[in-house]
C-alpha atoms as a PDB file:
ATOM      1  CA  UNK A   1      27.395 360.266 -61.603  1.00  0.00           C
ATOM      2  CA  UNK A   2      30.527 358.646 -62.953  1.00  0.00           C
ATOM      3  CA  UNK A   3      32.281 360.592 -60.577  1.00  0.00           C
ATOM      4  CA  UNK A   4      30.581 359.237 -57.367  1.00  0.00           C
ATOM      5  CA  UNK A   5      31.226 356.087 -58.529  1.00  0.00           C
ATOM      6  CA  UNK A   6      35.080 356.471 -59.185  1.00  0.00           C
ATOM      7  CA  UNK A   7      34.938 358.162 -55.742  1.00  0.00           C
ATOM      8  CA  UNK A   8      33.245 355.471 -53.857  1.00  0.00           C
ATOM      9  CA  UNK A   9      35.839 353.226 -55.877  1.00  0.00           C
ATOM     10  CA  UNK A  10      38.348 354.911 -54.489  1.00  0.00           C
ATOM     11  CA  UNK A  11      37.812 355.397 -50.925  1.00  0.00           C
ATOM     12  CA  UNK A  12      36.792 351.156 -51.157  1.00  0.00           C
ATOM     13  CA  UNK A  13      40.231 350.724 -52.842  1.00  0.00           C
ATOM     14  CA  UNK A  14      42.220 352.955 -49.857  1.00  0.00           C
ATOM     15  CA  UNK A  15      39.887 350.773 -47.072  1.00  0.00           C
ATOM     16  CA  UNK A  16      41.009 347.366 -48.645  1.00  0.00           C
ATOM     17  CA  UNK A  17      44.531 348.998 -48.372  1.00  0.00           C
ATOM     18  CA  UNK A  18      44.130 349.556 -44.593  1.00  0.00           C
ATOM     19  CA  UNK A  19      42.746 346.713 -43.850  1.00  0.00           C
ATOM     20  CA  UNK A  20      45.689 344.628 -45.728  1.00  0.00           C
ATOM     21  CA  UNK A  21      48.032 346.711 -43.929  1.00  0.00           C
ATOM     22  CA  UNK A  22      46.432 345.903 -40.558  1.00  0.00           C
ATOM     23  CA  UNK A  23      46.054 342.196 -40.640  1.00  0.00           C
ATOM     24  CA  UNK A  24      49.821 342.002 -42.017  1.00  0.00           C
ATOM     25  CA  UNK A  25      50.805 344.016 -39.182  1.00  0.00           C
ATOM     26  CA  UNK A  26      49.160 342.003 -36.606  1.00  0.00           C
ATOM     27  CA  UNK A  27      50.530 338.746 -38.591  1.00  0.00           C
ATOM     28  CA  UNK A  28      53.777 339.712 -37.809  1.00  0.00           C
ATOM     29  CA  UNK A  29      53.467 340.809 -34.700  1.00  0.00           C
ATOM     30  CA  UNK A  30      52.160 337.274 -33.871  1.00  0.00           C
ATOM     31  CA  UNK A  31      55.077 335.474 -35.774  1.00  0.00           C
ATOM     32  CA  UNK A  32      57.609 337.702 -33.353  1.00  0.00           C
ATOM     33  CA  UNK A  33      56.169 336.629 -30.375  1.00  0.00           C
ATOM     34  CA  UNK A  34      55.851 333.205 -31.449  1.00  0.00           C
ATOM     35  CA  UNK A  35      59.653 333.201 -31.964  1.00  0.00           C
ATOM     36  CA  UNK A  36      59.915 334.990 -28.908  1.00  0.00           C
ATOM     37  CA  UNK A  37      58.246 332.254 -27.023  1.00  0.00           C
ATOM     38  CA  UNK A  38      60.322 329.355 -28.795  1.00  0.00           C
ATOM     39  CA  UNK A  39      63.476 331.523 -27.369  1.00  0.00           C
ATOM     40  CA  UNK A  40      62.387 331.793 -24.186  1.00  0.00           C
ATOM     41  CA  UNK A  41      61.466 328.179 -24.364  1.00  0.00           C
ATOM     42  CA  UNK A  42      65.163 326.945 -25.156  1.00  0.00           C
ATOM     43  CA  UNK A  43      66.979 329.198 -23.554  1.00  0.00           C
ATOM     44  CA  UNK A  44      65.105 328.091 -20.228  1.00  0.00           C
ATOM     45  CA  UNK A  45      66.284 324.554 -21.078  1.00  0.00           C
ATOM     46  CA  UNK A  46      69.600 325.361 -21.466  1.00  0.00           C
ATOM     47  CA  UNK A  47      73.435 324.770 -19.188  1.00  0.00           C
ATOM     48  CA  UNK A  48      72.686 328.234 -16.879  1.00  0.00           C
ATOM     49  CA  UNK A  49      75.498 330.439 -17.962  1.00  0.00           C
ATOM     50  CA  UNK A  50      77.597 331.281 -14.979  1.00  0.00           C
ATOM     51  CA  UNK A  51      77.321 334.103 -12.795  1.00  0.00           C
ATOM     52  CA  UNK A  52      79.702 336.941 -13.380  1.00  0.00           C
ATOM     53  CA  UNK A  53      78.513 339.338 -10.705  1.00  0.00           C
ATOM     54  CA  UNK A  54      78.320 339.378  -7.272  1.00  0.00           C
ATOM     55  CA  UNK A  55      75.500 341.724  -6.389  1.00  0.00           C
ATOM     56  CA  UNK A  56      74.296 341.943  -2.350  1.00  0.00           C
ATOM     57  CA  UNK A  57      72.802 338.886  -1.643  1.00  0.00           C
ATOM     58  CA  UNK A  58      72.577 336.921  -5.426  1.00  0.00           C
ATOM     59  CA  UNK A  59      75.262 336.565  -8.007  1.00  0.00           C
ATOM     60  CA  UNK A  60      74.604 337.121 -12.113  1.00  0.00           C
ATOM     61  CA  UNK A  61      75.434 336.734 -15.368  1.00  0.00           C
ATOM     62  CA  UNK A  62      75.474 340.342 -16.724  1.00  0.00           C
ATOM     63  CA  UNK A  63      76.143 340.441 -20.487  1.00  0.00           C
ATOM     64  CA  UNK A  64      78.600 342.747 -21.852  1.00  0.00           C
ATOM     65  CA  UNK A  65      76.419 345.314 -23.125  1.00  0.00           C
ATOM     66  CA  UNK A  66      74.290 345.802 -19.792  1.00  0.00           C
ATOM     67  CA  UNK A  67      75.793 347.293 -16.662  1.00  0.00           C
ATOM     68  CA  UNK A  68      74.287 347.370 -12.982  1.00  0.00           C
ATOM     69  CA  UNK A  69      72.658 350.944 -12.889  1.00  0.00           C
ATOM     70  CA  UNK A  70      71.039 350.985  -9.339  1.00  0.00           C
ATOM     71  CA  UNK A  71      71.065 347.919  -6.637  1.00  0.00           C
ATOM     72  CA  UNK A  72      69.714 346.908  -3.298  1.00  0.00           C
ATOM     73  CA  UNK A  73      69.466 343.619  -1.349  1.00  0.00           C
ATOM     74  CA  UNK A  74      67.306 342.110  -3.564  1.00  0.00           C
ATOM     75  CA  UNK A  75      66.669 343.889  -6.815  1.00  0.00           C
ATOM     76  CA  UNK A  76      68.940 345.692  -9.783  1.00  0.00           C
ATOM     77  CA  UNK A  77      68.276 347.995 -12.649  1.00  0.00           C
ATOM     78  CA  UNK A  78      70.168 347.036 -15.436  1.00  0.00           C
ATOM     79  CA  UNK A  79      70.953 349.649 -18.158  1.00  0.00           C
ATOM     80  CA  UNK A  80      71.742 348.658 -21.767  1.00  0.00           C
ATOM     81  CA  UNK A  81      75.028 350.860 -24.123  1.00  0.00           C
ATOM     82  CA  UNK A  82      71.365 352.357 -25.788  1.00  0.00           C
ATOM     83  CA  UNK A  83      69.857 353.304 -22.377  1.00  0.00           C
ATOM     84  CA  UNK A  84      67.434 350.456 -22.377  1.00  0.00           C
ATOM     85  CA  UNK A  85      66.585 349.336 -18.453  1.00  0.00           C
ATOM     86  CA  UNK A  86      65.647 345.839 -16.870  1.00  0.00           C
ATOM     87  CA  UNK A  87      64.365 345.968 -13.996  1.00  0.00           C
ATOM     88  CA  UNK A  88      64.920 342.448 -11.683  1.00  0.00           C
ATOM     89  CA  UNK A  89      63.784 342.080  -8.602  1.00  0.00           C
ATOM     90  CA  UNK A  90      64.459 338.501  -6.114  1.00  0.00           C
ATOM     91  CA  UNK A  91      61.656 337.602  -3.829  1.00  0.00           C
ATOM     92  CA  UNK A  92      64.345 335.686  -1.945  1.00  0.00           C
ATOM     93  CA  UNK A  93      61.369 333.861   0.220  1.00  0.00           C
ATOM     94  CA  UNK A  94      60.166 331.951  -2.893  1.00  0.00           C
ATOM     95  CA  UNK A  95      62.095 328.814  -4.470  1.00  0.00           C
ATOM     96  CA  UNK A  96      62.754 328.602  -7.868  1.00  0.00           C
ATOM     97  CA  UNK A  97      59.732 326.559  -8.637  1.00  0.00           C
ATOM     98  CA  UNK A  98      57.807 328.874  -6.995  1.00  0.00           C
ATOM     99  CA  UNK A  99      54.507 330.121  -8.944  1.00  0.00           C
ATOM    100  CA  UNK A 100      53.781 333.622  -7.051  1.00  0.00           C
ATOM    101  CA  UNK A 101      54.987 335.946  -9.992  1.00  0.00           C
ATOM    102  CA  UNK A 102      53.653 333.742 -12.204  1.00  0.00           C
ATOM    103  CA  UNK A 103      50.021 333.755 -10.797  1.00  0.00           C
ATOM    104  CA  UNK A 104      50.081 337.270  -9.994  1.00  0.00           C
ATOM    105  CA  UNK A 105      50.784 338.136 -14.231  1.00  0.00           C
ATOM    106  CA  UNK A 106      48.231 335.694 -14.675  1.00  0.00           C
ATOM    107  CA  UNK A 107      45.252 337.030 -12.323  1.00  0.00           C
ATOM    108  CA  UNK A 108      46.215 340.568 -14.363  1.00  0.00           C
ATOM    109  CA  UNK A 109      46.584 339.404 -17.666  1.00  0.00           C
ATOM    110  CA  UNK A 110      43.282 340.136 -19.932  1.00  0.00           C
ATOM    111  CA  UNK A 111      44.362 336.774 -21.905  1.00  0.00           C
ATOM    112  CA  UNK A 112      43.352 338.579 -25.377  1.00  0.00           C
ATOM    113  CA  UNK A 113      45.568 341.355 -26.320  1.00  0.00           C
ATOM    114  CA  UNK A 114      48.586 339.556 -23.951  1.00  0.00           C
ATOM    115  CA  UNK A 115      50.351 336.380 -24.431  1.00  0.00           C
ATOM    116  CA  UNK A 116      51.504 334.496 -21.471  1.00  0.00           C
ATOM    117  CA  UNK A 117      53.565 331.335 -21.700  1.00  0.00           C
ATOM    118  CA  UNK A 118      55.072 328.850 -18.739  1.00  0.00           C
ATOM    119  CA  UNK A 119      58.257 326.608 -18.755  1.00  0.00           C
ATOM    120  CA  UNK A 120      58.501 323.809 -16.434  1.00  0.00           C
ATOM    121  CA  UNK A 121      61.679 321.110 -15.746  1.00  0.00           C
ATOM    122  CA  UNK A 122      62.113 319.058 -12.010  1.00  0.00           C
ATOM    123  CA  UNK A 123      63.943 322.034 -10.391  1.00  0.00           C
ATOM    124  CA  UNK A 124      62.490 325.013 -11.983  1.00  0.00           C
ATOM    125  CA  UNK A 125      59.283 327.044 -13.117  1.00  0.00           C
ATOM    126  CA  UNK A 126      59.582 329.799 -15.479  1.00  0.00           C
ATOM    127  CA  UNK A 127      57.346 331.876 -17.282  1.00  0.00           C
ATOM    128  CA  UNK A 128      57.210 334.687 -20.419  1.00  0.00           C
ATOM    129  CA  UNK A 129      54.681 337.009 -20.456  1.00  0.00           C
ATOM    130  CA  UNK A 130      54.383 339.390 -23.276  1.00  0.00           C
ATOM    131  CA  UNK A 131      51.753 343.018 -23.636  1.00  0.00           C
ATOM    132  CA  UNK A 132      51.591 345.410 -25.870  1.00  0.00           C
ATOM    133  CA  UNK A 133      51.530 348.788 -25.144  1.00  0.00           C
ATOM    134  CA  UNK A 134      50.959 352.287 -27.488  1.00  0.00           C
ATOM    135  CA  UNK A 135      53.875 351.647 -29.407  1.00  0.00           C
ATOM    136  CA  UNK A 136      56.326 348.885 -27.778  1.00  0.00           C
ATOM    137  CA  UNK A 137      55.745 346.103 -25.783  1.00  0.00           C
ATOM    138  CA  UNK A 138      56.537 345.177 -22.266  1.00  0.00           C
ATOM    139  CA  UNK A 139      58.468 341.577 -21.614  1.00  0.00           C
ATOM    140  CA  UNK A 140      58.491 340.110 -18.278  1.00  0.00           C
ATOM    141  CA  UNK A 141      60.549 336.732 -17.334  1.00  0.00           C
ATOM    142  CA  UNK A 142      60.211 334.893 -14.452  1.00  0.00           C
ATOM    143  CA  UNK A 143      61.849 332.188 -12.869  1.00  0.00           C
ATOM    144  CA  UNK A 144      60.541 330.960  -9.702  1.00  0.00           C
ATOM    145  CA  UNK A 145      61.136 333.830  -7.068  1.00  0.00           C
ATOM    146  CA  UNK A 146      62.882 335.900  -9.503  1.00  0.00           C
ATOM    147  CA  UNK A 147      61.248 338.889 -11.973  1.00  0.00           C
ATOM    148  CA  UNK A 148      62.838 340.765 -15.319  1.00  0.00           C
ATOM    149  CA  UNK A 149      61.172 343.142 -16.738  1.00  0.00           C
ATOM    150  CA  UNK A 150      61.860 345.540 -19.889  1.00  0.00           C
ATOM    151  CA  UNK A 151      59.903 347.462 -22.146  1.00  0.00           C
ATOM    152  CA  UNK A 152      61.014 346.332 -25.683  1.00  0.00           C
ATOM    153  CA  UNK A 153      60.299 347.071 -29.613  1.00  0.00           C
ATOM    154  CA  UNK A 154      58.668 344.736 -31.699  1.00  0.00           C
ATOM    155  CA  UNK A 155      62.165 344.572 -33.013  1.00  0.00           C
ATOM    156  CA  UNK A 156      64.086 343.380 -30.370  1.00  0.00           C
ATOM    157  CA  UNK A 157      61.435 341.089 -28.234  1.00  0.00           C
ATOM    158  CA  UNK A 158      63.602 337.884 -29.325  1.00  0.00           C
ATOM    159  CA  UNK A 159      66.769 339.161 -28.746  1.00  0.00           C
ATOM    160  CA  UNK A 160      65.747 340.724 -25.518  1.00  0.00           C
ATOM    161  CA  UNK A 161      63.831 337.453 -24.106  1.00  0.00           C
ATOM    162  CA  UNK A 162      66.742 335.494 -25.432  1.00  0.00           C
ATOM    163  CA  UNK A 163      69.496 337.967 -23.255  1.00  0.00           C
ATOM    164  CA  UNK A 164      66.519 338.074 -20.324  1.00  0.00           C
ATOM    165  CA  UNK A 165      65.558 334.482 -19.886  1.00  0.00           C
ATOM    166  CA  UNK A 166      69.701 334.101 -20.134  1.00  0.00           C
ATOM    167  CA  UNK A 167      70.276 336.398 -17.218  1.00  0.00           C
ATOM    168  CA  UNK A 168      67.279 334.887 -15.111  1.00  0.00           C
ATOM    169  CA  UNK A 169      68.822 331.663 -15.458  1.00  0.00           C
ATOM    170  CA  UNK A 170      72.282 332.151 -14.095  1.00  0.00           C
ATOM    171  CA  UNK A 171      70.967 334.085 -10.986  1.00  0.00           C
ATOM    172  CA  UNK A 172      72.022 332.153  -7.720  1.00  0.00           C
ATOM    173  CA  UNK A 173      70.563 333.337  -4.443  1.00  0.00           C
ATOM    174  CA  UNK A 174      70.090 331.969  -0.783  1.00  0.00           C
ATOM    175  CA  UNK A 175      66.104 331.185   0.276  1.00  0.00           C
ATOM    176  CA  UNK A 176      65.271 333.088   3.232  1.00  0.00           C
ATOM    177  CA  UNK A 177      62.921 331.223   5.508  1.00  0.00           C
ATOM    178  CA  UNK A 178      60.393 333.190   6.885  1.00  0.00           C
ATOM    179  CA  UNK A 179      59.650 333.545  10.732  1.00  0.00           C
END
């Protein structure tokens, strides 16, 4: 008998143990993309850093440790030293306070297990939007007409929305009127 009970005391002892282990891990995975939001936030708000790049119809600011991997008209894969990519892509018809991307993240986003954040000044809309996948976590930025996306570790979120929302903000490209 006493040994069912140490049993039972055990196996409650190893669920508590879980269960800690969970909630701390979704704690921090909330305090990370809190931060990650504030960045984005202030970084948005900040002097655009300027463009460095000329790329087909836009110019850049490409930090040191990314390089253009692949480019068209309107879009570039960007590859990190590590082999991390960022995909952008320049809907050239839409302004920069243009809400399309925006709205589109938003009509897929299941609001619960995804955080999704806007930025607003008199020229510019921007937004952050943030979902976890299996292990890592995809980050999409978005400044009017303009997309970056990269799949990132829980690790690097803030750095990369810091580098990301950075980038977004320098880009430079004409509006194309349709018709």
């Amino acid at each position: 008998m006493k040994e069912n009970k140490l049993g039972l005391l055990v196996i409650a002892l190893l669920l508590l143990c879980l269960i800690t282990i969970s909630v701390m891990s979704i704690e921090k995975v909330e305090n990370v993309v809190d931060e990650a939001m504030t960045m984005a936030e202030s970084t948005f708000h900040e002097t655009p850093t300027e463009p460095n790049q000329e790329v087909e119809n836009f110019t850049i600011y490409i930090p040191d440790e990314l390089k253009i991997d692949e480019q068209s008209k309107n879009n570039a894969v960007l590859v990190s030293n590590d082999g991390q990519s960022y995909i952008l892509f320049i809907n050239d018809i839409e302004n920069k306070q243009s809400k399309l991307n925006y709205e589109t993240v938003r009509e897929h986003s299941n609001g619960e297990s995804d955080w999704l954040e806007t930025f607003e000044d008199e020229e510019r809309f921007g937004y952050l939007y943030i979902q976890p996948l299996e292990d890592d976590f995809e980050v999409q930025i978005g400044i009017g007409g303009i997309k970056l996306t990269t799949i990132s570790s829980i690790q690097n979120i803030v750095d990369d929305v810091e580098m990301m929302m950075d980038i977004s903000n320098s880009i430079d490209y004409q509006i194309v009127e349709e018709g």
